[in-house]
PDB file of N, CA and C in Angstrom:
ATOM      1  N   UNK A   1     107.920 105.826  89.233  1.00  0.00           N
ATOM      2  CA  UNK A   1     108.494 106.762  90.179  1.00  0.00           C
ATOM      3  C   UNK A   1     108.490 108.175  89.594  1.00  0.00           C
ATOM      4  N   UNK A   2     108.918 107.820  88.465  1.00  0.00           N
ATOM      5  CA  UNK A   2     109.373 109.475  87.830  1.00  0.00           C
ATOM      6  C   UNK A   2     107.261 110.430  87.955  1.00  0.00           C
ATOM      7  N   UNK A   3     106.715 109.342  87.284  1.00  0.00           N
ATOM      8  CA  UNK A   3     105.330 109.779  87.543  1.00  0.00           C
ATOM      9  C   UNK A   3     104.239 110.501  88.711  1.00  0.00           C
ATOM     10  N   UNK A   4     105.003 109.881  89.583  1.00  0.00           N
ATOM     11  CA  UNK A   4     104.634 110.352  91.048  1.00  0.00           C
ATOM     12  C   UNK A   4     105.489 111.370  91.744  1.00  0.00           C
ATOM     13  N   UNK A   5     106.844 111.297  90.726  1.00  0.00           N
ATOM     14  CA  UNK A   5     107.595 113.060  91.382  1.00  0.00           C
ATOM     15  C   UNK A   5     106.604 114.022  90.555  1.00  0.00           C
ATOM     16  N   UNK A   6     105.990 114.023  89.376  1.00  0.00           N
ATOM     17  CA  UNK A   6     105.380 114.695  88.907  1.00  0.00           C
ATOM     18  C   UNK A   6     104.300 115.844  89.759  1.00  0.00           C
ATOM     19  N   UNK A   7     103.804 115.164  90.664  1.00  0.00           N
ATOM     20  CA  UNK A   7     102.650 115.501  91.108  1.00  0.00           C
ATOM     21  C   UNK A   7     102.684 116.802  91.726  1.00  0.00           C
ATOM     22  N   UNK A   8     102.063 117.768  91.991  1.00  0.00           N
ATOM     23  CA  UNK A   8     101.796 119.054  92.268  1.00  0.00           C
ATOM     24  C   UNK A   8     102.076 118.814  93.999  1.00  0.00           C
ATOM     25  N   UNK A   9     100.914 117.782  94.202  1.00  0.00           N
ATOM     26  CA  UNK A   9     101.190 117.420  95.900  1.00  0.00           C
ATOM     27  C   UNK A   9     101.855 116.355  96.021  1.00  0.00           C
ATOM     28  N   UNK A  10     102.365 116.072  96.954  1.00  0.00           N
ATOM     29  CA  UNK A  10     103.367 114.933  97.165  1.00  0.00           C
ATOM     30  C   UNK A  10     102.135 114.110  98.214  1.00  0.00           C
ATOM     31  N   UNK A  11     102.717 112.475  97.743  1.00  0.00           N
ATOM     32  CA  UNK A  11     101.611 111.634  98.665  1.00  0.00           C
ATOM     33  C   UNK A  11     102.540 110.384  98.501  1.00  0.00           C
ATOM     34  N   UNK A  12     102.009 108.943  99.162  1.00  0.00           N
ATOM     35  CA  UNK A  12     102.079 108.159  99.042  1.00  0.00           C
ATOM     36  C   UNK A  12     101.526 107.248  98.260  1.00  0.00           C
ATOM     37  N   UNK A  13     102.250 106.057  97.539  1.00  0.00           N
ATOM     38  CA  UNK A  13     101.028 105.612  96.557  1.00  0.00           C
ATOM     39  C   UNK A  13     101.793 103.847  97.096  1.00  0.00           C
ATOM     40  N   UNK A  14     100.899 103.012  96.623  1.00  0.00           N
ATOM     41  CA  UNK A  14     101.435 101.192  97.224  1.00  0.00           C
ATOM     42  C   UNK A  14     101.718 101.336  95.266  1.00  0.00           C
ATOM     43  N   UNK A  15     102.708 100.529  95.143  1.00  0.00           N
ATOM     44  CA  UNK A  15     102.693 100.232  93.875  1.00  0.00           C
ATOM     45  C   UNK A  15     103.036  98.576  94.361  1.00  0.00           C
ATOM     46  N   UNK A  16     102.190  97.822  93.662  1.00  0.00           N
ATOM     47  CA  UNK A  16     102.225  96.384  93.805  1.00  0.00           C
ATOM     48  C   UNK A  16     101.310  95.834  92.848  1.00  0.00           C
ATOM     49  N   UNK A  17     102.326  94.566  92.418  1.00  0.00           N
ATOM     50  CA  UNK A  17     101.459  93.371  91.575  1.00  0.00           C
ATOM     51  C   UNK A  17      99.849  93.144  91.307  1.00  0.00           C
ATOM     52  N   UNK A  18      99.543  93.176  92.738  1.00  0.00           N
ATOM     53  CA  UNK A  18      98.197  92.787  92.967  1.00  0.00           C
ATOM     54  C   UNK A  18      98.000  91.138  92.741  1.00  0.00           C
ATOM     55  N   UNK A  19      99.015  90.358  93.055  1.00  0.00           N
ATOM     56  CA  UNK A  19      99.382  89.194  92.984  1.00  0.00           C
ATOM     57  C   UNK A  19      99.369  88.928  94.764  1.00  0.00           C
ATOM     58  N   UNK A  20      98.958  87.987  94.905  1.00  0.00           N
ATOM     59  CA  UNK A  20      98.856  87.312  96.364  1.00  0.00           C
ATOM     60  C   UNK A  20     100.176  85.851  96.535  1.00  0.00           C
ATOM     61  N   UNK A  21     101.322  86.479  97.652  1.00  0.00           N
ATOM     62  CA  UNK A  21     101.804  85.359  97.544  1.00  0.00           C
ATOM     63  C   UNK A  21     102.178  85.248  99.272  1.00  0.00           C
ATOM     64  N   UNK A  22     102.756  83.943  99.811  1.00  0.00           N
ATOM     65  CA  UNK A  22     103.326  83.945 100.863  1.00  0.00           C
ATOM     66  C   UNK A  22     104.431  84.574 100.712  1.00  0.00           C
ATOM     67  N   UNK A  23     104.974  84.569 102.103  1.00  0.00           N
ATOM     68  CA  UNK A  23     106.410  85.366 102.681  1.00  0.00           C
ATOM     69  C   UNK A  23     107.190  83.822 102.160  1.00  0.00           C
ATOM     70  N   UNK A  24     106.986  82.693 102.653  1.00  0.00           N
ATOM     71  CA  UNK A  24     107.826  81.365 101.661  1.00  0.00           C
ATOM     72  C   UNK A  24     108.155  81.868 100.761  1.00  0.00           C
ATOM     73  N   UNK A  25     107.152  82.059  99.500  1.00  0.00           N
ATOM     74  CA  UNK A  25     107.223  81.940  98.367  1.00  0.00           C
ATOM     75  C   UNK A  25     107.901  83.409  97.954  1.00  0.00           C
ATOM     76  N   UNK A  26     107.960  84.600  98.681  1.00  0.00           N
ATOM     77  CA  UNK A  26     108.916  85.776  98.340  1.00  0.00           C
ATOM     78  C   UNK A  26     110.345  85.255  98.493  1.00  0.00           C
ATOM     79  N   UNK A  27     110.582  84.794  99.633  1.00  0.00           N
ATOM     80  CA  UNK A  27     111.616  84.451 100.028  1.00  0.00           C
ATOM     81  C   UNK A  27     112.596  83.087  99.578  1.00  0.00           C
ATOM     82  N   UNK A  28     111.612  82.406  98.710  1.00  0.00           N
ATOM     83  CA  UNK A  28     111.864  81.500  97.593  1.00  0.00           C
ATOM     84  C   UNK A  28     112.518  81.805  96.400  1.00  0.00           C
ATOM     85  N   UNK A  29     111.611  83.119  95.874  1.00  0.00           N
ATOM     86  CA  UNK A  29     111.914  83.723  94.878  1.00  0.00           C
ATOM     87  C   UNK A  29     113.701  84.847  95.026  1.00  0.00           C
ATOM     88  N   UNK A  30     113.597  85.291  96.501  1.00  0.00           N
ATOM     89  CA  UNK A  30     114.813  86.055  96.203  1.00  0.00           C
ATOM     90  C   UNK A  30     115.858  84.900  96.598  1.00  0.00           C
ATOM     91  N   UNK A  31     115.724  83.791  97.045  1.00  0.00           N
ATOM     92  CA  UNK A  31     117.479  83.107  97.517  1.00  0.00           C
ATOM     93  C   UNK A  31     117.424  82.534  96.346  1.00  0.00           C
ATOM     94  N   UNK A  32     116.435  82.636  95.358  1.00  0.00           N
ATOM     95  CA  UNK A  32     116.598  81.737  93.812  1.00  0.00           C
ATOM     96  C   UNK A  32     117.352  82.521  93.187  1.00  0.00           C
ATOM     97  N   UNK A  33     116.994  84.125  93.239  1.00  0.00           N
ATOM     98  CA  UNK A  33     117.768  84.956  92.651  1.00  0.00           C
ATOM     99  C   UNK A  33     118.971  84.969  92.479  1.00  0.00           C
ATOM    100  N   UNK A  34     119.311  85.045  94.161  1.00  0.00           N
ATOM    101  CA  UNK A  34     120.909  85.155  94.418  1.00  0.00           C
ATOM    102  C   UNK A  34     121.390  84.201  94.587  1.00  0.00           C
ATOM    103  N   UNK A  35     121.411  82.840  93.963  1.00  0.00           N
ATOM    104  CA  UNK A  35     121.669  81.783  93.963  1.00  0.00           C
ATOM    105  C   UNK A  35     122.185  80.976  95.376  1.00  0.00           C
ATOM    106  N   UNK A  36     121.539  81.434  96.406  1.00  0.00           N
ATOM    107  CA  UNK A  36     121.360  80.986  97.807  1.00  0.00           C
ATOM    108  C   UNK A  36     120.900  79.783  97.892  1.00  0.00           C
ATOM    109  N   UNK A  37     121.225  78.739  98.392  1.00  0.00           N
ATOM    110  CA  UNK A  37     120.462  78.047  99.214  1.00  0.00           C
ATOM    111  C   UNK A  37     118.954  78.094  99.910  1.00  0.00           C
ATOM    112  N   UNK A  38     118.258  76.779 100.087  1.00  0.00           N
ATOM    113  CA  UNK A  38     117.479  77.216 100.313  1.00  0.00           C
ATOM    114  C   UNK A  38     117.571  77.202 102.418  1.00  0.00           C
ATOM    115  N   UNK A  39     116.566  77.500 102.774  1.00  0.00           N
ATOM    116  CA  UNK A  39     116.517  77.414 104.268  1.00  0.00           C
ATOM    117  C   UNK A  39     115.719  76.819 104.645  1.00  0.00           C
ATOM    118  N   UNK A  40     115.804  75.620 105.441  1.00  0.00           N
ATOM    119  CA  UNK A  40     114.879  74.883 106.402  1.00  0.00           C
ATOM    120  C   UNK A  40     114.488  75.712 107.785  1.00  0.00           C
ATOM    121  N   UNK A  41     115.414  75.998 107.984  1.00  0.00           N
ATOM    122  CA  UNK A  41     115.685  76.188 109.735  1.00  0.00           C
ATOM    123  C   UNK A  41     116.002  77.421 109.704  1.00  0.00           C
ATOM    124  N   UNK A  42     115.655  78.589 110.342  1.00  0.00           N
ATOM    125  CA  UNK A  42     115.754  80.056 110.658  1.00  0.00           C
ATOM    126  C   UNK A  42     116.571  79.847 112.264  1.00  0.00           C
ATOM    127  N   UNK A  43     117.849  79.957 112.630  1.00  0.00           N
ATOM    128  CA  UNK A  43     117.554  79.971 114.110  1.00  0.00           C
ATOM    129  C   UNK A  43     118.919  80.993 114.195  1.00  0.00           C
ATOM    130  N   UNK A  44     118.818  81.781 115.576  1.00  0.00           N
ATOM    131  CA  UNK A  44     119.594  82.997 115.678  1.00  0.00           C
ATOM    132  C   UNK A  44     120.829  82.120 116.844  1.00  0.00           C
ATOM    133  N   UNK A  45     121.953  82.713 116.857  1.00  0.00           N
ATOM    134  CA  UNK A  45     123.008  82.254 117.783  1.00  0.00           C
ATOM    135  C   UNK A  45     123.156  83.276 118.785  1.00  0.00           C
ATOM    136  N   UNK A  46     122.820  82.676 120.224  1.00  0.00           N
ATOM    137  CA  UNK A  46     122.523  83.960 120.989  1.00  0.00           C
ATOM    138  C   UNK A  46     123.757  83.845 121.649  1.00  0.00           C
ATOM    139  N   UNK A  47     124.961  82.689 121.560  1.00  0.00           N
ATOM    140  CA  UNK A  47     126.542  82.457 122.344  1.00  0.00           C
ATOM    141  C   UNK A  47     127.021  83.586 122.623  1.00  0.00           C
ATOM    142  N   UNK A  48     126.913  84.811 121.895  1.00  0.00           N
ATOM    143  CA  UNK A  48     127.616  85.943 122.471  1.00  0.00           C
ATOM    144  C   UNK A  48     127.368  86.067 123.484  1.00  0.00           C
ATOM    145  N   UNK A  49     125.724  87.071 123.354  1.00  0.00           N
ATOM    146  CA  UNK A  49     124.948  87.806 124.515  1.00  0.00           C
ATOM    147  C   UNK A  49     124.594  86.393 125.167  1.00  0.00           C
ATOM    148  N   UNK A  50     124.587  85.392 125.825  1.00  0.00           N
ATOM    149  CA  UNK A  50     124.774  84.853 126.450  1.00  0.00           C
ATOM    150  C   UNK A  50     126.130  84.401 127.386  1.00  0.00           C
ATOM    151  N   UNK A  51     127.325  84.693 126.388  1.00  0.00           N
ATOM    152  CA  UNK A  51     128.795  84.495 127.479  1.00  0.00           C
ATOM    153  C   UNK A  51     128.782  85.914 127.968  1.00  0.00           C
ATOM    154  N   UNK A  52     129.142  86.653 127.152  1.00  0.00           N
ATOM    155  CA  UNK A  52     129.365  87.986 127.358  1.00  0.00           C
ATOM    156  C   UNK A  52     128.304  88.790 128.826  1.00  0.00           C
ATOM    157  N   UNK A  53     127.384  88.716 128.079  1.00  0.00           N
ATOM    158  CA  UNK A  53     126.373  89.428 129.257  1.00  0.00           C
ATOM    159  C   UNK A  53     125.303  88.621 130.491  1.00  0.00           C
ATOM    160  N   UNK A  54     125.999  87.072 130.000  1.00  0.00           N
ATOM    161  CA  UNK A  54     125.024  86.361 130.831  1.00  0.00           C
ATOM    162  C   UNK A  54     123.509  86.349 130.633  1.00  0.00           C
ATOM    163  N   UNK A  55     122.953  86.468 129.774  1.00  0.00           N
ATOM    164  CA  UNK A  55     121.580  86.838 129.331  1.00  0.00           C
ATOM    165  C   UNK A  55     121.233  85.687 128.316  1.00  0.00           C
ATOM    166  N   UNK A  56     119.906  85.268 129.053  1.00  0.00           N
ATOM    167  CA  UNK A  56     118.968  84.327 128.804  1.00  0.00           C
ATOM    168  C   UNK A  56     117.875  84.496 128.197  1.00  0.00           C
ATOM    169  N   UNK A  57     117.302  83.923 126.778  1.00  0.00           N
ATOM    170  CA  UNK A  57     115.609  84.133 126.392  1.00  0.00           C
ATOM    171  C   UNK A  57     114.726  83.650 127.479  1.00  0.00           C
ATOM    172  N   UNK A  58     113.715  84.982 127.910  1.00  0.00           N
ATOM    173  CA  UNK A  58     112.547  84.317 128.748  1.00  0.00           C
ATOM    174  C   UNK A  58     111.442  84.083 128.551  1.00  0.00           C
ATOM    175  N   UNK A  59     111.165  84.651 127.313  1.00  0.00           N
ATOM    176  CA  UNK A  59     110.147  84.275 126.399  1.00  0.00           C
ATOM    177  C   UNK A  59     110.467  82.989 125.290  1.00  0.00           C
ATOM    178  N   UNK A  60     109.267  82.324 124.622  1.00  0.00           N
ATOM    179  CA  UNK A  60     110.054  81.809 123.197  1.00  0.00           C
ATOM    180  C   UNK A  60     109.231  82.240 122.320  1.00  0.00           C
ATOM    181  N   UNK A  61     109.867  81.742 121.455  1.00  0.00           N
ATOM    182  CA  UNK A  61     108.982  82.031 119.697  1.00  0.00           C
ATOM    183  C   UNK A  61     107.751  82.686 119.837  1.00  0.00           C
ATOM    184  N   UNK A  62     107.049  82.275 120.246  1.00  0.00           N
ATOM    185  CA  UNK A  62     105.506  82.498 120.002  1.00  0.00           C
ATOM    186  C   UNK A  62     105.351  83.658 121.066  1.00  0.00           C
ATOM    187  N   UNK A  63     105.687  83.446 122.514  1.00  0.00           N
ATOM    188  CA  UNK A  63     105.706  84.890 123.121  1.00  0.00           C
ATOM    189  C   UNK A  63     106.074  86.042 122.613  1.00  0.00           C
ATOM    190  N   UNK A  64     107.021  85.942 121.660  1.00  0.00           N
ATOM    191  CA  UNK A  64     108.186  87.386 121.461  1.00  0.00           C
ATOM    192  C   UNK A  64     107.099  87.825 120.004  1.00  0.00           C
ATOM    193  N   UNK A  65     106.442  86.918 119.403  1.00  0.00           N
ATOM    194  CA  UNK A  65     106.056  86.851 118.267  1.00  0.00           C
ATOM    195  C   UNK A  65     104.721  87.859 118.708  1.00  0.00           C
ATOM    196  N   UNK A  66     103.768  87.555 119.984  1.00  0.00           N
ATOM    197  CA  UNK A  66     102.560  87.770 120.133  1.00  0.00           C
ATOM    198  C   UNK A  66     103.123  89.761 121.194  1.00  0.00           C
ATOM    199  N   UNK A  67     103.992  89.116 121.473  1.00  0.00           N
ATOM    200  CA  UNK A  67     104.260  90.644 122.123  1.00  0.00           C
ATOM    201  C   UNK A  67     104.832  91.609 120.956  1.00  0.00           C
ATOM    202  N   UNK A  68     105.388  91.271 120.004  1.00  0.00           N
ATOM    203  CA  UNK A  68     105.660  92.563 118.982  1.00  0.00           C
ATOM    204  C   UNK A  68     104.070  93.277 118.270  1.00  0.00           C
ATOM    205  N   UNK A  69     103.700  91.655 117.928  1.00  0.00           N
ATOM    206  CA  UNK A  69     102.400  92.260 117.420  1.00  0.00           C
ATOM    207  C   UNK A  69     101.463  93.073 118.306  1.00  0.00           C
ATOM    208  N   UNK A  70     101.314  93.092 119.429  1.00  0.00           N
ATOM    209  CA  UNK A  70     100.376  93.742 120.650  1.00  0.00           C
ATOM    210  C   UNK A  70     101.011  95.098 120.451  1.00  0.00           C
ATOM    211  N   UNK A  71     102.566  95.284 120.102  1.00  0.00           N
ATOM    212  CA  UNK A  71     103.083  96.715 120.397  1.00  0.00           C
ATOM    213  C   UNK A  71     102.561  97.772 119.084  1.00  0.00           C
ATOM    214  N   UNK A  72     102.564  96.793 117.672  1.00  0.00           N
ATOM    215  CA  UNK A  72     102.035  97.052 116.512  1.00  0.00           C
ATOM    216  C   UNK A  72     100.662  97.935 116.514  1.00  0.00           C
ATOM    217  N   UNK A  73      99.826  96.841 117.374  1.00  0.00           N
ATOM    218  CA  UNK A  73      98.816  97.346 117.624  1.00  0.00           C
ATOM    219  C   UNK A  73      98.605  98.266 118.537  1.00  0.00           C
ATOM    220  N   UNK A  74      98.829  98.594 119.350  1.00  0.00           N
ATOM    221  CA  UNK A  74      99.426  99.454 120.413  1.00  0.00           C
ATOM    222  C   UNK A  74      99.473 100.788 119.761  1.00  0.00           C
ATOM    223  N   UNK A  75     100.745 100.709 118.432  1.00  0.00           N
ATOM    224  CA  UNK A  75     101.359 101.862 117.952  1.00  0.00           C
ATOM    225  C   UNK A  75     100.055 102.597 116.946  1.00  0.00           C
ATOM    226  N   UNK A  76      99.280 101.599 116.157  1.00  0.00           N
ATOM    227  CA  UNK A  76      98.186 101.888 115.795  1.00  0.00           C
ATOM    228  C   UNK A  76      97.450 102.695 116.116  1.00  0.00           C
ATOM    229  N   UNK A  77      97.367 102.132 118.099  1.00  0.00           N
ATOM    230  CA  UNK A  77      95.909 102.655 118.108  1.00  0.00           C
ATOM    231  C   UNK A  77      96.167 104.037 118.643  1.00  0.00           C
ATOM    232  N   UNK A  78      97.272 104.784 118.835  1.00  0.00           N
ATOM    233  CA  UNK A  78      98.533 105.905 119.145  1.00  0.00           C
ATOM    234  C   UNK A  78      98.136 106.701 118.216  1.00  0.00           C
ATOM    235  N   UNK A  79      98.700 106.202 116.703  1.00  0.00           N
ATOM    236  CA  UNK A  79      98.699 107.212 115.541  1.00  0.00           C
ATOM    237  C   UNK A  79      97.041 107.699 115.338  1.00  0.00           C
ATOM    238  N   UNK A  80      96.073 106.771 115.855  1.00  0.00           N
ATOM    239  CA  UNK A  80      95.029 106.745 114.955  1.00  0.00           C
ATOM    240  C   UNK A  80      93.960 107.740 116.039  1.00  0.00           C
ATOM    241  N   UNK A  81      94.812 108.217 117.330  1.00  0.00           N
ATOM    242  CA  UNK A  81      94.240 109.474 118.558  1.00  0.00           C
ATOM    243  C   UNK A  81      94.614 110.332 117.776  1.00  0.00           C
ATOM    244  N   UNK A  82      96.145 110.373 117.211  1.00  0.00           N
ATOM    245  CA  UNK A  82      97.035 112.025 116.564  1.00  0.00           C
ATOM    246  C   UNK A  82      95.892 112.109 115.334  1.00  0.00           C
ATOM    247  N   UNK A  83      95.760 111.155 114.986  1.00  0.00           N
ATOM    248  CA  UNK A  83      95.048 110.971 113.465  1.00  0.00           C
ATOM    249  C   UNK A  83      93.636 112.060 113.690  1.00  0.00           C
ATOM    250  N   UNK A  84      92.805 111.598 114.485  1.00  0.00           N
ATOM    251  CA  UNK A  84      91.488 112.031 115.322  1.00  0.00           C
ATOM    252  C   UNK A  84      91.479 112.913 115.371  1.00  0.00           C
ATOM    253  N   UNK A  85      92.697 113.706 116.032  1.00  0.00           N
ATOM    254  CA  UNK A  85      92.462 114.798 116.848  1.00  0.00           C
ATOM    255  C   UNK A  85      93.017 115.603 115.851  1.00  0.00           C
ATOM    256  N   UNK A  86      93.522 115.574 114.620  1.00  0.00           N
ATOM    257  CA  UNK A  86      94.390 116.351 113.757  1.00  0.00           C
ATOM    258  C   UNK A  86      95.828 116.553 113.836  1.00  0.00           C
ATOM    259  N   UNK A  87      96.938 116.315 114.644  1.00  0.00           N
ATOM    260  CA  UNK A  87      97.796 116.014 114.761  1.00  0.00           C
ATOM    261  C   UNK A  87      98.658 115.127 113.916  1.00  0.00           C
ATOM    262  N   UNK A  88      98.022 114.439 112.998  1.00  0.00           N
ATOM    263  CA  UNK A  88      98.957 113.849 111.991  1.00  0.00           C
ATOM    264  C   UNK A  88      97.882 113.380 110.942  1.00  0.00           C
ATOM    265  N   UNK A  89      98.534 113.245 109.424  1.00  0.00           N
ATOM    266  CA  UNK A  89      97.988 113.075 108.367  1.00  0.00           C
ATOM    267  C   UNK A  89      97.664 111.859 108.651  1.00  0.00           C
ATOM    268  N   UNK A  90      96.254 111.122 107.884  1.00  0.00           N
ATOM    269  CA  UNK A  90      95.747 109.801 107.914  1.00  0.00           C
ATOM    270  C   UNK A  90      96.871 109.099 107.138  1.00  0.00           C
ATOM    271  N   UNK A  91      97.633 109.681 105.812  1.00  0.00           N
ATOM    272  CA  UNK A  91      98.602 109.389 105.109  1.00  0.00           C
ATOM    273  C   UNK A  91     100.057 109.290 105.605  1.00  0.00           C
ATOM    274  N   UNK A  92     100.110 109.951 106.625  1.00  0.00           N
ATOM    275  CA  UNK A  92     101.245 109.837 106.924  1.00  0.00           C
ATOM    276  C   UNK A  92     101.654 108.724 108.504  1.00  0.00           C
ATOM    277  N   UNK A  93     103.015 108.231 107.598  1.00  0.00           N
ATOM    278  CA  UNK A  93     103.736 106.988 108.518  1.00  0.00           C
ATOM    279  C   UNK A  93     104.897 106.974 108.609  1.00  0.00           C
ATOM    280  N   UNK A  94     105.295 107.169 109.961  1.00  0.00           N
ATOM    281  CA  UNK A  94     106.314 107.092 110.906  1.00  0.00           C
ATOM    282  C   UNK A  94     107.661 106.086 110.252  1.00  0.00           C
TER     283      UNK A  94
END
């Protein structure tokens, strides 16, 4: 860090392992850390916003999953017109 305040210009840099792992196996590694449990089952409790506001999932898993990613891409292909046209650094992210 201290190395990269150094710099004359300011930029972005990835600092990483260069190690390939799953999101499991990150997420293995930090509930090992914090001496967590492990997790089988991910599931959210929607009892509130369901008494409260009457509101129902109308999508499931895999819908909500395939529509974030479409917006991802979406947002992509957004930055990458500003990008084109000069309007925003290739380096720079929102």
């Amino acid at each position: 860090m201290w190395m990269m305040l150094q710099q004359e210009k300011p930029d972005d840099y990835v600092v990483a392992t260069e190690e390939s792992h799953t999101v499991e196996e990150f997420l293995d590694v930090a509930f090992e850390f914090v001496g967590a449990a492990e997790i089988d089952n991910l599931e959210g409790d929607a009892t509130k916003v369901k008494k409260v506001l009457g509101w129902k999932p109308m999508v499931g898993f895999e819908k909500s999953v395939k529509m974030m990613v479409d917006e991802d891409i979406e947002l992509g292909k957004r930055e990458k017109v500003l990008v084109d046209a000069g309007y925003m650094d290739a380096q720079q992210q929102p």
